[in-house]
C-alpha atoms as a PDB file:
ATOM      1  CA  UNK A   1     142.710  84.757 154.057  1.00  0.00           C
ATOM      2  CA  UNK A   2     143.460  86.471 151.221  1.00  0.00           C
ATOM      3  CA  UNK A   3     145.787  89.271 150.578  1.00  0.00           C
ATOM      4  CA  UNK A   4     144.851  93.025 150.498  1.00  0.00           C
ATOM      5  CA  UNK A   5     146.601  93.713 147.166  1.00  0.00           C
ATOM      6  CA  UNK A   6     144.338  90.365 146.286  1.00  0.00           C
ATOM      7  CA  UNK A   7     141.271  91.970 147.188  1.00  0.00           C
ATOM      8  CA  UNK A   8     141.243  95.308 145.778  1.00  0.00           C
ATOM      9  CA  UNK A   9     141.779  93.634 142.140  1.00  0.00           C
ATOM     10  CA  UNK A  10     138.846  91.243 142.889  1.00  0.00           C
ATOM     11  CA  UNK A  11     136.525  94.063 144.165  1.00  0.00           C
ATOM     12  CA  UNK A  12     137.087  96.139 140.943  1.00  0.00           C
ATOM     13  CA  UNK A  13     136.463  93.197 138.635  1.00  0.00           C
ATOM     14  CA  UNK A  14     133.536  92.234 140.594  1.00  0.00           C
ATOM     15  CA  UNK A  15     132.361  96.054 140.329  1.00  0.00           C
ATOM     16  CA  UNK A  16     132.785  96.207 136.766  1.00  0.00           C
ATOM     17  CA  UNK A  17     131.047  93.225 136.247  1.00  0.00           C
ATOM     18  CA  UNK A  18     127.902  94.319 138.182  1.00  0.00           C
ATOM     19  CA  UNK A  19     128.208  97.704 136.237  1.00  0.00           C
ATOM     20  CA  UNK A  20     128.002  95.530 133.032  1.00  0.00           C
ATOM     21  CA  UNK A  21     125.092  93.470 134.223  1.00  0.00           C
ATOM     22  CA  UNK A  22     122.767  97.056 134.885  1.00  0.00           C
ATOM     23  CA  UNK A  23     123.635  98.246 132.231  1.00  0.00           C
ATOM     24  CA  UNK A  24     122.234  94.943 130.170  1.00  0.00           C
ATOM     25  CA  UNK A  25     119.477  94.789 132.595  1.00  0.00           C
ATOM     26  CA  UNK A  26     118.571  98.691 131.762  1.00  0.00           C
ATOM     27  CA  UNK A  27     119.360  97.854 128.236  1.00  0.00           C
ATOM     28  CA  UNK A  28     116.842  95.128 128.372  1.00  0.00           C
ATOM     29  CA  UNK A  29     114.232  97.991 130.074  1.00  0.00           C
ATOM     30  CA  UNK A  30     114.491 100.347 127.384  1.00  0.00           C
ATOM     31  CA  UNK A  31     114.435  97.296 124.106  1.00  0.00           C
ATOM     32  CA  UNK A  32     110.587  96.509 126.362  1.00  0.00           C
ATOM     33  CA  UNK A  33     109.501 100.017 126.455  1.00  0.00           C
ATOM     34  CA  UNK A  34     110.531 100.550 122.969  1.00  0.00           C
ATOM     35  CA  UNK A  35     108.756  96.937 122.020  1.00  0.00           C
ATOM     36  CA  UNK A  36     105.867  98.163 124.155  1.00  0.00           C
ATOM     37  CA  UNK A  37     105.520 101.442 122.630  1.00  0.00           C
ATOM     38  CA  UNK A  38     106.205  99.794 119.033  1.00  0.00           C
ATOM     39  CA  UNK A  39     102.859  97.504 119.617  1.00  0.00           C
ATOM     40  CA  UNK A  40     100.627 100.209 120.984  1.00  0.00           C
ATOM     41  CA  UNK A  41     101.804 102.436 117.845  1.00  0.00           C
ATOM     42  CA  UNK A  42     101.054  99.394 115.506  1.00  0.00           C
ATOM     43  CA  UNK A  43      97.303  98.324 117.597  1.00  0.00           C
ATOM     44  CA  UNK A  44      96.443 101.798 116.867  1.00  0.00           C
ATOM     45  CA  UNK A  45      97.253 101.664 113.230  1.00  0.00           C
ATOM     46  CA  UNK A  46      94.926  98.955 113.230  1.00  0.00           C
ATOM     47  CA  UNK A  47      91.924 100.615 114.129  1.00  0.00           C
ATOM     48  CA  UNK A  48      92.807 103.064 111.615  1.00  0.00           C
ATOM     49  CA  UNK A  49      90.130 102.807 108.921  1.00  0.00           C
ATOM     50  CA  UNK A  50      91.172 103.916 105.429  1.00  0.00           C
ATOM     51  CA  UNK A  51      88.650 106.612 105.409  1.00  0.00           C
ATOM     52  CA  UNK A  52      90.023 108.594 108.218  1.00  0.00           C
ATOM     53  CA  UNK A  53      93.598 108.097 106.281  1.00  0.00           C
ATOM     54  CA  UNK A  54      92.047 109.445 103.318  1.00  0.00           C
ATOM     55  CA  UNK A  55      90.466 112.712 105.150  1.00  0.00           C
ATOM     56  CA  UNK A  56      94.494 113.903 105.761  1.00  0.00           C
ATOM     57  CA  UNK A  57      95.406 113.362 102.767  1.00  0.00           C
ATOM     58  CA  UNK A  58      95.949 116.244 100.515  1.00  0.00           C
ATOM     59  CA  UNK A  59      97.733 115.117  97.354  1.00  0.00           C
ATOM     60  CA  UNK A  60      96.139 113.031  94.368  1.00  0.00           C
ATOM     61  CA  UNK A  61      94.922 109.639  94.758  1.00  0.00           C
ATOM     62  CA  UNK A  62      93.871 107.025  92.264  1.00  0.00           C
ATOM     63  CA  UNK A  63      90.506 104.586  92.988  1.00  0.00           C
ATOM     64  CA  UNK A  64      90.113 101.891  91.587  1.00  0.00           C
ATOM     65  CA  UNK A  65      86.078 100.816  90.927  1.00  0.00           C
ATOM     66  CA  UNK A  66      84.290  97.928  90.968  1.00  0.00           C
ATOM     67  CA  UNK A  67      82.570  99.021  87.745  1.00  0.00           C
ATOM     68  CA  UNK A  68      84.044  98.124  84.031  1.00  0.00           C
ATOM     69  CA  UNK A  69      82.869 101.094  82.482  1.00  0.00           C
ATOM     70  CA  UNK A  70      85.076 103.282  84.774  1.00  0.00           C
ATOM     71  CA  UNK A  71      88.043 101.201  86.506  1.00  0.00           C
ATOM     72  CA  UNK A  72      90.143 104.332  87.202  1.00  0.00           C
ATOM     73  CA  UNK A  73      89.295 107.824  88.514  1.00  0.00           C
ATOM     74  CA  UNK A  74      91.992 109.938  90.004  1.00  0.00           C
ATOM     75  CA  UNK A  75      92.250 113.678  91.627  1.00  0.00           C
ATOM     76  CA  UNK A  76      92.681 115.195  94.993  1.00  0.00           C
ATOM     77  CA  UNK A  77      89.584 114.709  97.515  1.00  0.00           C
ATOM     78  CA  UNK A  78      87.578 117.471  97.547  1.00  0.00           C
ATOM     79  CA  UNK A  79      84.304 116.287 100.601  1.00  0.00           C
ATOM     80  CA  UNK A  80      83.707 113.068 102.009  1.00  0.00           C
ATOM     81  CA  UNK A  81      80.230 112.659 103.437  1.00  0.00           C
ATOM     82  CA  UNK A  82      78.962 108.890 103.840  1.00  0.00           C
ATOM     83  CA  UNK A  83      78.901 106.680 101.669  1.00  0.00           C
ATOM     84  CA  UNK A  84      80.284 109.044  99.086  1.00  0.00           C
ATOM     85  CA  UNK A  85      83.345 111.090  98.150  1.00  0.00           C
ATOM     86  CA  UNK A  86      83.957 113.911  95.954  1.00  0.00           C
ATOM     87  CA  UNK A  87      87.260 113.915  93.772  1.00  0.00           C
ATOM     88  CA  UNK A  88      88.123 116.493  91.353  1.00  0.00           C
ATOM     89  CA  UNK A  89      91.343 116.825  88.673  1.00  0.00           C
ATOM     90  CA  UNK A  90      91.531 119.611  86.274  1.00  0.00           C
ATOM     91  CA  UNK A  91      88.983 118.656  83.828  1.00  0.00           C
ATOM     92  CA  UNK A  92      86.688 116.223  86.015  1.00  0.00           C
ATOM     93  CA  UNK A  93      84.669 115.812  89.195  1.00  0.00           C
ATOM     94  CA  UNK A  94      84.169 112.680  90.336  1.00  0.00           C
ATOM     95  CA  UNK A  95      81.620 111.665  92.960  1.00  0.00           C
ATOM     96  CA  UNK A  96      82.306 107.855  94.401  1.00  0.00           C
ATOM     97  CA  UNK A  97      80.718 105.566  96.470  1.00  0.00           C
ATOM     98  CA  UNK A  98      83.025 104.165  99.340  1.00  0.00           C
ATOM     99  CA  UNK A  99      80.932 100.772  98.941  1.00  0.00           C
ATOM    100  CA  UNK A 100      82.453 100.085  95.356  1.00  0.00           C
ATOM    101  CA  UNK A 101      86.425 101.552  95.656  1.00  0.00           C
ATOM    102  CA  UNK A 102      88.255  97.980  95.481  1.00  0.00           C
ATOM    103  CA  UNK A 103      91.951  99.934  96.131  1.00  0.00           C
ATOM    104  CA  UNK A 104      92.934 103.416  96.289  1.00  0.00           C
ATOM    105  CA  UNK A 105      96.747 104.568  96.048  1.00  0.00           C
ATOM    106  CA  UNK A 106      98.066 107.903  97.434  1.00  0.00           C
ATOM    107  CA  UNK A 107      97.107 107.750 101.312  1.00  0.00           C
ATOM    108  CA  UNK A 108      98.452 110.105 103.670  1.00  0.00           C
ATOM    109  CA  UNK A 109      99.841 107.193 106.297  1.00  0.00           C
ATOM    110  CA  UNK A 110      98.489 109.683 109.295  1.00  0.00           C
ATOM    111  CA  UNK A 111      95.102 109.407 110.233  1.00  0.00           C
ATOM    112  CA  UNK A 112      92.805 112.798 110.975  1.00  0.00           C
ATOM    113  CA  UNK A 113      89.294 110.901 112.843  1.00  0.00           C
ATOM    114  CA  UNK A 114      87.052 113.823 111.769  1.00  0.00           C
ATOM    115  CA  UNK A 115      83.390 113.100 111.104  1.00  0.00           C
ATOM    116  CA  UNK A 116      81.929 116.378 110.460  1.00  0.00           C
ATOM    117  CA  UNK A 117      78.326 116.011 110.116  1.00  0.00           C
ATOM    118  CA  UNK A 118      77.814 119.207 108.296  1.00  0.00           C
ATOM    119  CA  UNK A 119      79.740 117.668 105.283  1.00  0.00           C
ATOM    120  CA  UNK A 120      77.073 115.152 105.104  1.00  0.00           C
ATOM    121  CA  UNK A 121      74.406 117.896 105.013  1.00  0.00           C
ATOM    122  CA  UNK A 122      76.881 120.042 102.420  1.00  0.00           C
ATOM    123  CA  UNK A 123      76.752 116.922 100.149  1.00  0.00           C
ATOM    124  CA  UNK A 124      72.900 115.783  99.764  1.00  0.00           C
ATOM    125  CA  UNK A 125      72.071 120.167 100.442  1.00  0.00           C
ATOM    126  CA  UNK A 126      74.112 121.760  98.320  1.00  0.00           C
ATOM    127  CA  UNK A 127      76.539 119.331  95.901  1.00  0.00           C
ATOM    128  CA  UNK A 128      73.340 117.518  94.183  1.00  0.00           C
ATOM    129  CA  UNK A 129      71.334 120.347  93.802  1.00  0.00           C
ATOM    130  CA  UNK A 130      74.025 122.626  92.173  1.00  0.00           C
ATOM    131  CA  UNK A 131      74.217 119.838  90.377  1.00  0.00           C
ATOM    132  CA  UNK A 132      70.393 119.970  89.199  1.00  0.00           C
ATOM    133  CA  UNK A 133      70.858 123.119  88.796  1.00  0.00           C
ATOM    134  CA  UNK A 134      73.820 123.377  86.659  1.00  0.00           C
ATOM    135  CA  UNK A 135      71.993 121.605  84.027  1.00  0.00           C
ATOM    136  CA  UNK A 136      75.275 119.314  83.235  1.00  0.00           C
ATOM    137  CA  UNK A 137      75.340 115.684  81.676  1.00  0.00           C
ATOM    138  CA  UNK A 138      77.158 113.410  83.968  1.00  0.00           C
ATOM    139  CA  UNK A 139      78.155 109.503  83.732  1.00  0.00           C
ATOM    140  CA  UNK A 140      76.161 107.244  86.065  1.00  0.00           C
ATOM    141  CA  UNK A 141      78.492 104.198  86.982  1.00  0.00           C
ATOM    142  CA  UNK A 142      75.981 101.920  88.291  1.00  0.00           C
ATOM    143  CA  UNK A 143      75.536  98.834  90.154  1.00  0.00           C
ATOM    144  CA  UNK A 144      76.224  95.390  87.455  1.00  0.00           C
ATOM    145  CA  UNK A 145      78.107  97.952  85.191  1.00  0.00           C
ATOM    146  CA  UNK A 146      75.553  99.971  83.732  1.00  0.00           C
ATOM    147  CA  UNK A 147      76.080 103.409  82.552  1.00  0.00           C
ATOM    148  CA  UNK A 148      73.252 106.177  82.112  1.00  0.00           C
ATOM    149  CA  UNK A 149      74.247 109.966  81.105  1.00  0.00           C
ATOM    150  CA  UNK A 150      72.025 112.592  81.120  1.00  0.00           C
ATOM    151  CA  UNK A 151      71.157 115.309  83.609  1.00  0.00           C
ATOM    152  CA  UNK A 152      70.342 115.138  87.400  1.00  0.00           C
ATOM    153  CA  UNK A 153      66.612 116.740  87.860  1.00  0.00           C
ATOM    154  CA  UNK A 154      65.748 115.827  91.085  1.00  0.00           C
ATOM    155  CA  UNK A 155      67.736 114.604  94.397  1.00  0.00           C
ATOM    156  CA  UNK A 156      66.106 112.719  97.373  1.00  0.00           C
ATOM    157  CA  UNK A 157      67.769 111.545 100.645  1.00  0.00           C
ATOM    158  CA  UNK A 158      67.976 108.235  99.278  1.00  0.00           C
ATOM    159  CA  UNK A 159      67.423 108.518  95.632  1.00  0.00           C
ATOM    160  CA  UNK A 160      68.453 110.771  92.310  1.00  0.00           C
ATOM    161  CA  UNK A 161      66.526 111.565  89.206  1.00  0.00           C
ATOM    162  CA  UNK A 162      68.282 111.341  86.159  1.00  0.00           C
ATOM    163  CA  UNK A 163      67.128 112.651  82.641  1.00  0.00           C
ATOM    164  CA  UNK A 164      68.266 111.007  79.624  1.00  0.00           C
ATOM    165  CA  UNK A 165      66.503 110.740  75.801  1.00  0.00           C
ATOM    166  CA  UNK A 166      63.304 111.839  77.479  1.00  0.00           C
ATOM    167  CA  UNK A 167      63.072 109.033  79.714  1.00  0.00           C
ATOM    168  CA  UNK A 168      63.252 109.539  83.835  1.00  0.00           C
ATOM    169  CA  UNK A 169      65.352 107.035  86.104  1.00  0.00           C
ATOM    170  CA  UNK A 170      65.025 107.011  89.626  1.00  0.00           C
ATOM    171  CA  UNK A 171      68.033 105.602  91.032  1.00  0.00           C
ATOM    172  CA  UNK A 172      68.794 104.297  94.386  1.00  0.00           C
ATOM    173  CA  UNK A 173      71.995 106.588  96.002  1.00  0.00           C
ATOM    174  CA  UNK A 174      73.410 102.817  97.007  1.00  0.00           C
ATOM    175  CA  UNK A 175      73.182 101.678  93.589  1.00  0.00           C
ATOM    176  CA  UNK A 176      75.555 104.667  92.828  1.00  0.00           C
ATOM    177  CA  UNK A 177      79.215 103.305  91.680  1.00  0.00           C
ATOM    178  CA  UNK A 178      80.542 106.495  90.467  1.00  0.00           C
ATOM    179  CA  UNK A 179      79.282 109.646  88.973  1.00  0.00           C
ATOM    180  CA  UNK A 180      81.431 111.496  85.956  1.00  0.00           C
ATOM    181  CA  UNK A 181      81.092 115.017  85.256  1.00  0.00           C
ATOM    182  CA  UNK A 182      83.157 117.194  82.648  1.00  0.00           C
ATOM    183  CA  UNK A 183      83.983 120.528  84.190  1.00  0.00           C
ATOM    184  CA  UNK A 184      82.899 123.638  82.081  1.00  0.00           C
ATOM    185  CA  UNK A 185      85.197 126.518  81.697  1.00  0.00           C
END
């Protein structure tokens, strides 16, 4: 048997070494959660499609185009409506298609998963025929790098009418790259 002054030694360093093992074991608990929580924060990011970053973000951002005529625009988004957004600067207005943006810079890192289909509407109801009737030469950045300016007469749900040197092109809203316009005032 062992001795009572034995004991009580013994029974505190056996207590302090159970304390030390739950608090490892709740250590452990809380590393998981935050391991768990990490993962479900980074499979969300995931599904986080650069078009929903770009609807919350408010600052400038720079495109980059698939079109050799017009590499660069930059400005702060004004509407999105698919397949195109609107971005504007102080002198310029730029209307791009999502299909042809190779990189953008600038993204908000927050998403905002807002698909208004009134913006949609706004765009094909109201952007392209102000633009009609404005009367203004724009750049069209088309599809295998071809440029036409000249005025937008007529806007279909699929297709634009573009005036330049007499001459009327129809053009397909998918063959769209870009669009350039020179703000008055």
């Amino acid at each position: 048997m062992e001795s009572p002054e034995f004991e009580s030694p013994l029974i505190t360093e056996l207590n302090r070494v159970l304390m030390q093992a739950a608090e490892e074991v709740e250590s452990e608990e809380r590393l998981d959660l935050a391991y768990e929580v990490l993962e479900t924060v980074r499979f969300e990011q995931s599904h986080i499609s650069w078009l929903d970053r770009l609807r919350n973000t408010a600052g400038t951002v720079e495109a980059r185009l698939a079109h050799n005529h017009l590499p660069l625009a930059a400005g702060e988004i004004r509407y999105l409506a698919d397949p195109f957004m609107i971005l504007e600067n102080d002198k310029t207005q730029f209307l791009l298609n999502f299909e042809f943006v190779v990189s953008i810079t600038g993204l908000n890192e927050l998403s905002q998963n807002q698909l208004s289909p009134d913006s949609i509407n706004w765009l094909d109801n109201v952007w392209f025929h102000d633009l009609c009737e404005q009367r203004i030469s724009s750049n069209w950045y088309l599809v295998g790098n071809q440029v036409i300016e000249g005025l937008c007469r007529r806007t279909g749900f699929d297709s634009l009418d573009i005036e330049t040197n007499s001459k009327i092109y129809t053009i397909p809203k998918r063959s769209i790259v870009a669009s350039r316009t020179i703000k008055s005032g």
